[in-house]
PDB file of N, CA and C in Angstrom:
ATOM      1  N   UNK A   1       9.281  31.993  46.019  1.00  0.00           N
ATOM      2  CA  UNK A   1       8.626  30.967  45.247  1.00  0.00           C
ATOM      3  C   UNK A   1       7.144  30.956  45.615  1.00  0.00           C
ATOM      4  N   UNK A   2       6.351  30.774  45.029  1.00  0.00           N
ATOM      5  CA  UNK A   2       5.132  30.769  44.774  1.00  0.00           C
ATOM      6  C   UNK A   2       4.530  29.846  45.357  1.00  0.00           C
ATOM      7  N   UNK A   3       3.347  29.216  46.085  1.00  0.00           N
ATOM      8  CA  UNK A   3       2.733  27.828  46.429  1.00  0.00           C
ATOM      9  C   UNK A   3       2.211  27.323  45.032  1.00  0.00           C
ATOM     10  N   UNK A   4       2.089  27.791  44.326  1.00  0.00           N
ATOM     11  CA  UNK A   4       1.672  27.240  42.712  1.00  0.00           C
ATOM     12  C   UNK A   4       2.718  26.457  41.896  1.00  0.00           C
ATOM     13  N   UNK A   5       4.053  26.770  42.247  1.00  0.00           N
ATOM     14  CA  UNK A   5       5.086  26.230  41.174  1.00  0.00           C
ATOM     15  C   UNK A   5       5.062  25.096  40.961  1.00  0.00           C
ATOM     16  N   UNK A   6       4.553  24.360  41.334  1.00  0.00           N
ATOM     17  CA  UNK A   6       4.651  22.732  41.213  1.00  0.00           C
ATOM     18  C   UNK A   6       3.211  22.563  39.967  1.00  0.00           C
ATOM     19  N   UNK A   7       2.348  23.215  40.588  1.00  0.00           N
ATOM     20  CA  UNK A   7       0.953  23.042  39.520  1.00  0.00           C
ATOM     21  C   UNK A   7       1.063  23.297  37.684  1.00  0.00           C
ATOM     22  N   UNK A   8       2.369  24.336  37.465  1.00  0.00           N
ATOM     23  CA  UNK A   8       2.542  23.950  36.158  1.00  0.00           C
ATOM     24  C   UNK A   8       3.517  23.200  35.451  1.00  0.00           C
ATOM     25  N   UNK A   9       3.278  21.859  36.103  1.00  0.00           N
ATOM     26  CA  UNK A   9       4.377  20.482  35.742  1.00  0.00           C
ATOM     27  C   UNK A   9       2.897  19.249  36.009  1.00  0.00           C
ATOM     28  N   UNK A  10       2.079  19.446  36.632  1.00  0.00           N
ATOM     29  CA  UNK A  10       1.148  18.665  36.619  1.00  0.00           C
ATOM     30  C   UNK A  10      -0.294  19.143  34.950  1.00  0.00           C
ATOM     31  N   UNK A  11       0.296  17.499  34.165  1.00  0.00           N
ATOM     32  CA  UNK A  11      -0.431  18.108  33.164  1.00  0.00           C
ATOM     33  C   UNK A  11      -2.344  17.728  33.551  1.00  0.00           C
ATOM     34  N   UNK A  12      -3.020  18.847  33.108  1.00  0.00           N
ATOM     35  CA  UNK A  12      -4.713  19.115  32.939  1.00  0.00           C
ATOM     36  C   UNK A  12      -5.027  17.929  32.874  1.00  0.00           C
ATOM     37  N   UNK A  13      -6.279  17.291  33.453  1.00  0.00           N
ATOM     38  CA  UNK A  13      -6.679  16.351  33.275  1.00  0.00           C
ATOM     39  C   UNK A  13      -7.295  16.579  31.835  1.00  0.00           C
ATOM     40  N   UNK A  14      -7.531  15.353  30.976  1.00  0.00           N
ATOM     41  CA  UNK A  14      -8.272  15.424  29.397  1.00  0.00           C
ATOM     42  C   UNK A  14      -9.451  14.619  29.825  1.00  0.00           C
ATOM     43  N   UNK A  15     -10.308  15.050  29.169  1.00  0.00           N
ATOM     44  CA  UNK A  15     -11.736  13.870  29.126  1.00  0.00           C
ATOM     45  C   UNK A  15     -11.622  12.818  27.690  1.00  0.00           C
ATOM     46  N   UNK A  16     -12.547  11.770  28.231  1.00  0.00           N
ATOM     47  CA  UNK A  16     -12.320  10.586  27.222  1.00  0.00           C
ATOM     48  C   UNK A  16     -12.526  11.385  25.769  1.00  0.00           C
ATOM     49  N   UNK A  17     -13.843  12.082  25.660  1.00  0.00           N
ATOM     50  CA  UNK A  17     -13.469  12.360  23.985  1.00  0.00           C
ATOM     51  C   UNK A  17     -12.748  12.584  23.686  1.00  0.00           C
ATOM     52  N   UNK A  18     -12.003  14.050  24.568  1.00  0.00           N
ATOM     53  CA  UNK A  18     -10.371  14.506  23.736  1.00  0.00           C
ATOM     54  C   UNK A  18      -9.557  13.611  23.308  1.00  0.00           C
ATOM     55  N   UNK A  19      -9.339  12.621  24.213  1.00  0.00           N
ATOM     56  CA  UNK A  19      -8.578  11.160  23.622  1.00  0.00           C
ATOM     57  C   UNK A  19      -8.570  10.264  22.879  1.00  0.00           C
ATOM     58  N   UNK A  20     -10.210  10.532  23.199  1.00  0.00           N
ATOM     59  CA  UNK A  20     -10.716   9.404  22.008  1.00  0.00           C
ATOM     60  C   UNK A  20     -10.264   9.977  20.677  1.00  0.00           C
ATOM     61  N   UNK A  21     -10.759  12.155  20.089  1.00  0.00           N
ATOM     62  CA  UNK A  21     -10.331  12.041  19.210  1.00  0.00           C
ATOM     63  C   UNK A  21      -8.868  12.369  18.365  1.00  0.00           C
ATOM     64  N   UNK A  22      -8.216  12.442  19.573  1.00  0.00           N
ATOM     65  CA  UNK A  22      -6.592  13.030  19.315  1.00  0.00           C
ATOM     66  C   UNK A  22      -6.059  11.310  18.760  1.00  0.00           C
ATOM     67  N   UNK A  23      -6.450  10.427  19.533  1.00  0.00           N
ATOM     68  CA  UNK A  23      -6.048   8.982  18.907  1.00  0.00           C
ATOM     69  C   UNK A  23      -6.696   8.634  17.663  1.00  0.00           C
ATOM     70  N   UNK A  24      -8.005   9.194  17.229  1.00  0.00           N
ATOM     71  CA  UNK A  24      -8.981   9.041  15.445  1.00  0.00           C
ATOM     72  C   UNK A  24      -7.913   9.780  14.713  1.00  0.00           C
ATOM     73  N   UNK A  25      -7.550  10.792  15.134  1.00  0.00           N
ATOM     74  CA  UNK A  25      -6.689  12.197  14.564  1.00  0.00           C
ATOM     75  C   UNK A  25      -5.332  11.031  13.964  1.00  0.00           C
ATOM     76  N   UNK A  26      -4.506  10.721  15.009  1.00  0.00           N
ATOM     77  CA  UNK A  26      -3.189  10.295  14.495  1.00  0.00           C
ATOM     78  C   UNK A  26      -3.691   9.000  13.714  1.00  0.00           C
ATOM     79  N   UNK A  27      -4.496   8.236  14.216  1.00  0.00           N
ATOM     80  CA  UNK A  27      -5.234   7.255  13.227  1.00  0.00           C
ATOM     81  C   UNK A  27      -4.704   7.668  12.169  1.00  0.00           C
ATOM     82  N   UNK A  28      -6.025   8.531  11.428  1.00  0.00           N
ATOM     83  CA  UNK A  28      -6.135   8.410  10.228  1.00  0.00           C
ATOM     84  C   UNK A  28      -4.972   9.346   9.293  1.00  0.00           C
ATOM     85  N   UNK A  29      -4.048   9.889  10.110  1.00  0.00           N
ATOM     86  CA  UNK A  29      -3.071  10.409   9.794  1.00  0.00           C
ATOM     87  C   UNK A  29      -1.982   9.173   9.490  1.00  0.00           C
ATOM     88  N   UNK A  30      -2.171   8.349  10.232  1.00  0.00           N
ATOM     89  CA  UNK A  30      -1.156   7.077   9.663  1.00  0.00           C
ATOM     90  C   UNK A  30      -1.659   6.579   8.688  1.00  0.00           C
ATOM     91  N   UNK A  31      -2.392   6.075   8.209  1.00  0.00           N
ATOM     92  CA  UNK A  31      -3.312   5.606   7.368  1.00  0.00           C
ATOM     93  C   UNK A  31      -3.378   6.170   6.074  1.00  0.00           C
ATOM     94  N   UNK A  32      -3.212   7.446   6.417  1.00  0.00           N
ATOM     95  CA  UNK A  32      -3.141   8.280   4.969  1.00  0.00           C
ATOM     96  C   UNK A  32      -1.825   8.536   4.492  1.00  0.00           C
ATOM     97  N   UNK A  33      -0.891   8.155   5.718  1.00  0.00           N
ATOM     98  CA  UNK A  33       0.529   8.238   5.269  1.00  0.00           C
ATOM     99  C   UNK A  33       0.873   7.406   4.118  1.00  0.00           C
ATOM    100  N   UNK A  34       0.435   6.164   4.859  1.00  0.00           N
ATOM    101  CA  UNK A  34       0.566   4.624   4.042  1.00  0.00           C
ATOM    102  C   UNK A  34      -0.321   4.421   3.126  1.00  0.00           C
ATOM    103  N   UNK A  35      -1.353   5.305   2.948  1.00  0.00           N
ATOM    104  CA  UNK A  35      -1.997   5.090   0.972  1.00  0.00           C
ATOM    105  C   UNK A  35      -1.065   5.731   0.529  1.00  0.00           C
ATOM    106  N   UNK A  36      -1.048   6.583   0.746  1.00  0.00           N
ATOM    107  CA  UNK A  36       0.062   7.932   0.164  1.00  0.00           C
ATOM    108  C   UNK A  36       1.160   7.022  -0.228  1.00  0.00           C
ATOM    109  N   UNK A  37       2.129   6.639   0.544  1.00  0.00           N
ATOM    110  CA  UNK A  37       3.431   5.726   0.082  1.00  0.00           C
ATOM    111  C   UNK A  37       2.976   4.380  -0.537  1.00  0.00           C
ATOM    112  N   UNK A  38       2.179   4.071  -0.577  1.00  0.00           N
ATOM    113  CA  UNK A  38       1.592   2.898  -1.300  1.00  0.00           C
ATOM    114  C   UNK A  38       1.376   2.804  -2.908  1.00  0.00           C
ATOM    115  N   UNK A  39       0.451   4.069  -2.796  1.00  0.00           N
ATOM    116  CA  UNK A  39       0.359   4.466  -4.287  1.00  0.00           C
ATOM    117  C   UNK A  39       1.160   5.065  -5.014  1.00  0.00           C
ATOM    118  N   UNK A  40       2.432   5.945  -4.583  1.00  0.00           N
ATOM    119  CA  UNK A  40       3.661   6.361  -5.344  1.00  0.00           C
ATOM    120  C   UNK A  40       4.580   4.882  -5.264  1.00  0.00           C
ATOM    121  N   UNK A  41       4.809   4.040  -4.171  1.00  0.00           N
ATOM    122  CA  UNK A  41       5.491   2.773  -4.864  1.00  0.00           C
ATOM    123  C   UNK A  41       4.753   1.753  -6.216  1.00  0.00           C
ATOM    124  N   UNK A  42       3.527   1.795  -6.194  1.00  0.00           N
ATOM    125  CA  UNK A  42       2.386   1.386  -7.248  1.00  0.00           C
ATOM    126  C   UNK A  42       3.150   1.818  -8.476  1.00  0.00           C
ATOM    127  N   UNK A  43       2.978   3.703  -8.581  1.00  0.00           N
ATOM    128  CA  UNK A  43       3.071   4.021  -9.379  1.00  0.00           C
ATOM    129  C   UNK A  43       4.888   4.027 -10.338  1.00  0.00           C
ATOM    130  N   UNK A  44       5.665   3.917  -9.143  1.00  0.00           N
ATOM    131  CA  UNK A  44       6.930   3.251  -9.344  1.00  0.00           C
ATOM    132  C   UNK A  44       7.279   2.198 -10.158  1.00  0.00           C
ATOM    133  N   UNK A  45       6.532   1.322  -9.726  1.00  0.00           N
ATOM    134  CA  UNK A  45       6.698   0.097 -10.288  1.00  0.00           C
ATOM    135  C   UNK A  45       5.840  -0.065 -11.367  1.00  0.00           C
ATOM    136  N   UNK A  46       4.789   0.829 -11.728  1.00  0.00           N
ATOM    137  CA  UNK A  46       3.712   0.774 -12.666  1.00  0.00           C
ATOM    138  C   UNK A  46       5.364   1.167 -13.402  1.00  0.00           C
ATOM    139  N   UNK A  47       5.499   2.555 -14.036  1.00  0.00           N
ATOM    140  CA  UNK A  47       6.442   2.659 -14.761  1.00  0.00           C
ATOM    141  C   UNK A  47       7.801   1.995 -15.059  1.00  0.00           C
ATOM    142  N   UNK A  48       8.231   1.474 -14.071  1.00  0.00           N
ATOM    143  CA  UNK A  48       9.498   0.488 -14.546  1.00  0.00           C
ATOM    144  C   UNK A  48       9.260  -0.930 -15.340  1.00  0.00           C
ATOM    145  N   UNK A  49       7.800  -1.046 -15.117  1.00  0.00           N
ATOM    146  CA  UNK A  49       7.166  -2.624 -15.599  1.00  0.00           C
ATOM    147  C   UNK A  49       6.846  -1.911 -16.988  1.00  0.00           C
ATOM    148  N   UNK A  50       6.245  -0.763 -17.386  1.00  0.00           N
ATOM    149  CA  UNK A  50       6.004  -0.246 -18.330  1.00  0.00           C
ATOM    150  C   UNK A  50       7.610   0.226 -19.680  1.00  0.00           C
ATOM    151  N   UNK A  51       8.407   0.519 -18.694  1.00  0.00           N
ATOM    152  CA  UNK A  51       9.979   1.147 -19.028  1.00  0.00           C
ATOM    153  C   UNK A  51      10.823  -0.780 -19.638  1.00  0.00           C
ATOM    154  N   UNK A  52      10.215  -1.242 -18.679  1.00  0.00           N
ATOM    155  CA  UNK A  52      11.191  -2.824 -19.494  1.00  0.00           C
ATOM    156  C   UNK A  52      10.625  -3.477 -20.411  1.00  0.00           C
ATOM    157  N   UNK A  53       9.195  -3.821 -20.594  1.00  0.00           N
ATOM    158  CA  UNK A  53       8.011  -3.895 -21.668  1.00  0.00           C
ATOM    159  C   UNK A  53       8.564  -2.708 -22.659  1.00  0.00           C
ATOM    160  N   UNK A  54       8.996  -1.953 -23.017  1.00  0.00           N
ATOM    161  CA  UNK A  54       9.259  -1.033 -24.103  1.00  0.00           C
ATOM    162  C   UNK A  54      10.665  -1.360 -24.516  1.00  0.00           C
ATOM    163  N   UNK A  55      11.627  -1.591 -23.185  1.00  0.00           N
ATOM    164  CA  UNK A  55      12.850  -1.872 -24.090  1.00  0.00           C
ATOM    165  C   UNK A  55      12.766  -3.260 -24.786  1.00  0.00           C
ATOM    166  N   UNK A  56      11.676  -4.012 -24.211  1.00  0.00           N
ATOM    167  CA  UNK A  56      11.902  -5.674 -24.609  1.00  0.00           C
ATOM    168  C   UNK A  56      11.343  -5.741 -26.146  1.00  0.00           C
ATOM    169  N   UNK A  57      11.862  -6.336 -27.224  1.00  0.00           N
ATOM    170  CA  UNK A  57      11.464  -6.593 -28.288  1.00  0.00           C
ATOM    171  C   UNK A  57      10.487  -7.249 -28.778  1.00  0.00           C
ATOM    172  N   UNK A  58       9.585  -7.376 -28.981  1.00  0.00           N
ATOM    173  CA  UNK A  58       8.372  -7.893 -28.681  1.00  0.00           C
ATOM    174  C   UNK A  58       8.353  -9.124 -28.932  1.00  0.00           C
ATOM    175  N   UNK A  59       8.713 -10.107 -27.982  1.00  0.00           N
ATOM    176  CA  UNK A  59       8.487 -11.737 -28.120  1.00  0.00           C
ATOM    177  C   UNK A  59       7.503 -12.552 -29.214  1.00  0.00           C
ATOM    178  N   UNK A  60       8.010 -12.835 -29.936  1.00  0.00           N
ATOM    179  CA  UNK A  60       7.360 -13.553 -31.098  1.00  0.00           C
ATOM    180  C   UNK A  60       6.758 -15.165 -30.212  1.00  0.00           C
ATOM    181  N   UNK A  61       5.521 -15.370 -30.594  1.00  0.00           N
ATOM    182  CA  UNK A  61       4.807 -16.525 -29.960  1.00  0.00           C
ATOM    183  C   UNK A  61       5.166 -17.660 -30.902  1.00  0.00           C
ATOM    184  N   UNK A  62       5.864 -18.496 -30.191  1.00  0.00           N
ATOM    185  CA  UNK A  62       6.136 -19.930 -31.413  1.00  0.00           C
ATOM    186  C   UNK A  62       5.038 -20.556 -31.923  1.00  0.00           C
ATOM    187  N   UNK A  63       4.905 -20.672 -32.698  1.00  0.00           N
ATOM    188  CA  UNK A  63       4.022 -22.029 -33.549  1.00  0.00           C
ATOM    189  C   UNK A  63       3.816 -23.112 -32.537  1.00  0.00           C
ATOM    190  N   UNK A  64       2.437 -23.308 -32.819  1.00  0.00           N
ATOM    191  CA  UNK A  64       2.043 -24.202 -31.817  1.00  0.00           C
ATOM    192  C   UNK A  64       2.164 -25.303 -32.770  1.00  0.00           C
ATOM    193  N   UNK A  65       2.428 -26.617 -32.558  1.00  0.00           N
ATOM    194  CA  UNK A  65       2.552 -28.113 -33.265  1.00  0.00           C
ATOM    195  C   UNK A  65       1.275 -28.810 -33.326  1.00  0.00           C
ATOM    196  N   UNK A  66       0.739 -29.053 -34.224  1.00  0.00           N
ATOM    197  CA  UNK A  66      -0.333 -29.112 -34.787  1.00  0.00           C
ATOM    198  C   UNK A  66      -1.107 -30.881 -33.444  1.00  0.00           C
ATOM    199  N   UNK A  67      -2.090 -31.234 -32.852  1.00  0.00           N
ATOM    200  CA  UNK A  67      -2.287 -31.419 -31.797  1.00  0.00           C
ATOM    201  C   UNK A  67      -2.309 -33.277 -32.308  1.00  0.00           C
ATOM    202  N   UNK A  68      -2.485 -34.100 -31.748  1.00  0.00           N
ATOM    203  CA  UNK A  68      -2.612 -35.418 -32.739  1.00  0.00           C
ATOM    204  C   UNK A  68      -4.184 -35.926 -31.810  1.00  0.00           C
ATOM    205  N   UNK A  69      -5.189 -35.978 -32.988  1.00  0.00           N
ATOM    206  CA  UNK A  69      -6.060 -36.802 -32.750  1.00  0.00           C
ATOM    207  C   UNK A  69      -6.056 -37.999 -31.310  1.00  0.00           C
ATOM    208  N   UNK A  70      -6.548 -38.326 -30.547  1.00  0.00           N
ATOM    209  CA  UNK A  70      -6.756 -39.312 -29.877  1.00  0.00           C
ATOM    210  C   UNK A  70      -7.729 -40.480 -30.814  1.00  0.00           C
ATOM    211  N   UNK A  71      -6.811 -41.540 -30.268  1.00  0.00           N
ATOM    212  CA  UNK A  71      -7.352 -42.678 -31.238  1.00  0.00           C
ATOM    213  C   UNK A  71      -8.277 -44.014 -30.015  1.00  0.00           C
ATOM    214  N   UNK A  72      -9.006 -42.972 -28.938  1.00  0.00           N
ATOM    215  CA  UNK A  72     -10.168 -43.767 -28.511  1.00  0.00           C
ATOM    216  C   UNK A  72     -11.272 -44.250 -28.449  1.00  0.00           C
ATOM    217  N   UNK A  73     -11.765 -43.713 -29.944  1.00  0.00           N
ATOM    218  CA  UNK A  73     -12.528 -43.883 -30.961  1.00  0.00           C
ATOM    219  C   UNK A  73     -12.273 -45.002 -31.614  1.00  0.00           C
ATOM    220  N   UNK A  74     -11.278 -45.113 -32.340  1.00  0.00           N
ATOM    221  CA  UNK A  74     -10.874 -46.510 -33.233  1.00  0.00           C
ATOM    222  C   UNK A  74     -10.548 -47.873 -32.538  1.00  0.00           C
ATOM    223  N   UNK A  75     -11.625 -48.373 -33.270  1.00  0.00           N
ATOM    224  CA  UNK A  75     -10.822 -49.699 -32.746  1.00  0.00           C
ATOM    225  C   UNK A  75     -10.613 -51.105 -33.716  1.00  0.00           C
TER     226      UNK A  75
END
């Protein structure tokens, strides 16, 4: 056995940038996960709101009842 064998189980020390940018790295890798799944559920629901609006028959707007004067004028 070697006097070294132990030295490749001790991991390299990293300096702060590397860390700093391996943690920006997975950052914005999450981040882009979740626009990503954000905007295909968007677009999900864009089309099913679009898909029930087409089967629905187009709602006829009732007649509005003609409004009655206020009589705080007359006296």
């Amino acid at each position: 056995m070697t006097p070294n064998a132990n030295a490749a189980f001790k991991p390299a020390k990293t300096s702060a940038s590397d860390k700093a940018a391996a943690t920006d790295h997975t950052a914005r890798a999450i981040v882009a996960a979740e626009k990503i799944a954000r905007d295909k559920k968007t677009e999900k629901l864009k089309a099913q709101r679009l898909e029930r609006a087409a089967a629905e028959p187009a709602a006829e707007t009732p007649a509005s009842k003609p409004t009655r004067k206020s009589r705080a004028g007359r006296d």
